[in-house]
C-alpha atoms as a PDB file:
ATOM      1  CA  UNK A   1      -2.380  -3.442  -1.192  1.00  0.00           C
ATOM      2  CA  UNK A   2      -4.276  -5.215   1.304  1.00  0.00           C
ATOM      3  CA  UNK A   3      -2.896  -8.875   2.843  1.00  0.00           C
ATOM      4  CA  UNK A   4      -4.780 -11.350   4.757  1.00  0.00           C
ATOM      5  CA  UNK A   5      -4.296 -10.988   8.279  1.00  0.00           C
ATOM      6  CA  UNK A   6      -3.374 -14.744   8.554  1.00  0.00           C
ATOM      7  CA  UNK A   7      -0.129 -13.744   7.109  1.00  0.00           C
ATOM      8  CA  UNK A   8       2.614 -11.728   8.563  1.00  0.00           C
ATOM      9  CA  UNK A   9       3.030  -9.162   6.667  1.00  0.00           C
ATOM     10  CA  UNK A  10       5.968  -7.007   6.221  1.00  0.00           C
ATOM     11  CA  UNK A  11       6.080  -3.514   4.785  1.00  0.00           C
ATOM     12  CA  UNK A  12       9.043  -1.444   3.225  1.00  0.00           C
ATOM     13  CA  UNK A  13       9.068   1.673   0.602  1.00  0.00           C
ATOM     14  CA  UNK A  14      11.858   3.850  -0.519  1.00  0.00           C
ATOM     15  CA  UNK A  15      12.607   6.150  -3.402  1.00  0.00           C
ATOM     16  CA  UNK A  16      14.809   4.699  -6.232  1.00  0.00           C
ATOM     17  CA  UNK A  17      15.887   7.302  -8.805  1.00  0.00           C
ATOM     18  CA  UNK A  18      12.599   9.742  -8.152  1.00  0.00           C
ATOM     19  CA  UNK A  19      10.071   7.168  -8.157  1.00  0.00           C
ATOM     20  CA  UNK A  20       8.331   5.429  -5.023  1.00  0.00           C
ATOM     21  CA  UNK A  21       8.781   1.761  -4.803  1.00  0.00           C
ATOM     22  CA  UNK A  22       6.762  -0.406  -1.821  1.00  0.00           C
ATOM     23  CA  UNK A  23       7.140  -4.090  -1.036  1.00  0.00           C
ATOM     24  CA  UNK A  24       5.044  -6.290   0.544  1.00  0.00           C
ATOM     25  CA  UNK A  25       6.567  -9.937   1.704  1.00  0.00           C
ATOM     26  CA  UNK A  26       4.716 -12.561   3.602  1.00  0.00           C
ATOM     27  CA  UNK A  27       4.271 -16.214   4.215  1.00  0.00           C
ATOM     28  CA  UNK A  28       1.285 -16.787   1.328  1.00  0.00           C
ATOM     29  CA  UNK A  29       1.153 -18.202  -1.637  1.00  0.00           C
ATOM     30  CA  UNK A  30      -0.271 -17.296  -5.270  1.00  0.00           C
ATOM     31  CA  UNK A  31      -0.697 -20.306  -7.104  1.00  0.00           C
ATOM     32  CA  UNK A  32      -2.421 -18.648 -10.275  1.00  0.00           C
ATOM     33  CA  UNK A  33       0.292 -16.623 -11.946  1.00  0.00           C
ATOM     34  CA  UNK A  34      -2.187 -14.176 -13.589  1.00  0.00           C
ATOM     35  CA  UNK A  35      -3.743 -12.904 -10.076  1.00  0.00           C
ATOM     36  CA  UNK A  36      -4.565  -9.410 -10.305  1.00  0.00           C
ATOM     37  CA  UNK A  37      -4.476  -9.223 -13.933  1.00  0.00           C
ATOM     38  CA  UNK A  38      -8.027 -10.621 -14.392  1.00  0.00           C
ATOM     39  CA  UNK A  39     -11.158  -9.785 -12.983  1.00  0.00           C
ATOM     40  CA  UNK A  40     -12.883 -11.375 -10.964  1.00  0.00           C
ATOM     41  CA  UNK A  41     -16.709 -12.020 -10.087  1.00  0.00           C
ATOM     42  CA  UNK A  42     -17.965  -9.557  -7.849  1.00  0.00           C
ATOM     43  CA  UNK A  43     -19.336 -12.351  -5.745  1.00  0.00           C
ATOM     44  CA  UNK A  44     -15.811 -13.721  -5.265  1.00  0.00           C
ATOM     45  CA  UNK A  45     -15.747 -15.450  -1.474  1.00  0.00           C
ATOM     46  CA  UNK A  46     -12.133 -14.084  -1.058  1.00  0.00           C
ATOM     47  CA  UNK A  47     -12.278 -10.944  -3.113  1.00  0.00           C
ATOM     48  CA  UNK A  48      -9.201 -10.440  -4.897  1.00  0.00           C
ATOM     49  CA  UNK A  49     -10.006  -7.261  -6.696  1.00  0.00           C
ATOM     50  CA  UNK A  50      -6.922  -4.737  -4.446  1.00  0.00           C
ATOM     51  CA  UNK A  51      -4.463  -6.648  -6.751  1.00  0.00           C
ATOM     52  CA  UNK A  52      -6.796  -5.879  -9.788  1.00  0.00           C
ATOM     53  CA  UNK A  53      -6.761  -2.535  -8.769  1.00  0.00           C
ATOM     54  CA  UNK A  54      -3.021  -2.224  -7.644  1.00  0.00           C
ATOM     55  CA  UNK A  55      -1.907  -3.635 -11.217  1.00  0.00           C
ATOM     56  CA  UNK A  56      -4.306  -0.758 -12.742  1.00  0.00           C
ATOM     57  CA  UNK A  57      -2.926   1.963 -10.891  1.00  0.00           C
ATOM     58  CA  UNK A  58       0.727   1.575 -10.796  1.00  0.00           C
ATOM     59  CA  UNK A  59       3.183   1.364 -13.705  1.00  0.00           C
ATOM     60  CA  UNK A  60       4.805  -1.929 -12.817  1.00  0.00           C
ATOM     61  CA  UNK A  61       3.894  -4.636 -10.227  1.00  0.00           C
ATOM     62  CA  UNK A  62       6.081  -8.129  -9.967  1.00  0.00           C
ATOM     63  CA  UNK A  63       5.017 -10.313  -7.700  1.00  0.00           C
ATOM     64  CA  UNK A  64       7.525 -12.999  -6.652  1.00  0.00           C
ATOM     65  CA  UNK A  65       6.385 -16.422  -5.364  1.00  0.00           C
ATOM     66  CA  UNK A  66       7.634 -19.685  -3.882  1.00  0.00           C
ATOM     67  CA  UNK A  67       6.503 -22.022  -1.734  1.00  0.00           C
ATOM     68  CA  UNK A  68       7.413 -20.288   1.140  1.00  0.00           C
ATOM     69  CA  UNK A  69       6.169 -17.161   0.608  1.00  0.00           C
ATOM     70  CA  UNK A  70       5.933 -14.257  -1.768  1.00  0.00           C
ATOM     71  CA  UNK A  71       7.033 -10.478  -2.136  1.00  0.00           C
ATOM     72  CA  UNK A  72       5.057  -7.700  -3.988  1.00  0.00           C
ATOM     73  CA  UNK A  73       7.134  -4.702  -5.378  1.00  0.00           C
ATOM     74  CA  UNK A  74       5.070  -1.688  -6.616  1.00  0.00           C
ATOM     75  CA  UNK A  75       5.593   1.183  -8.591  1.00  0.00           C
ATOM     76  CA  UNK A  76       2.904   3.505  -8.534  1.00  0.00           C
ATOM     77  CA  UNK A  77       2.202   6.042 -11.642  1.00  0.00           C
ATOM     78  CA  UNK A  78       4.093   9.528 -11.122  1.00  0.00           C
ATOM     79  CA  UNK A  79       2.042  12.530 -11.514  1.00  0.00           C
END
């Protein structure tokens, strides 16, 4: 998943019981709880479709926000 550059980004992944699992953490924040579940126009300004296209590809995605920042956990699909 990409992140803006204006954030500090941190990166982690690890196996948990045979599956890949990668988090992303970093200073931003998503005010519209259903980012990356709905399309958006292809002229979008800020883009916004590697969410889309995370949530599409990978059997779970939670996304955990505050005011201080948020954290991304993937799973992508096995097989």
């Amino acid at each position: 998943m990409l992140v803006p550059r204006r954030y500090q980004t941190n990166y982690a992944d690890w196996v948990h019981r045979d599956h890949l699992v990668c988090r992303l953490t970093d200073r931003g924040h998503l005010s519209d709880p259903l980012t990356g579940r709905v399309p958006v126009s292809a002229h979008a300004p800020d883009g916004g479709r590697g969410r889309l296209l995370v949530n599409q590809l990978c059997d779970l995605v939670r996304v955990h926000t505050t005011p201080v920042g948020t954290s991304t956990r993937i799973h992508p699909q096995r097989g």
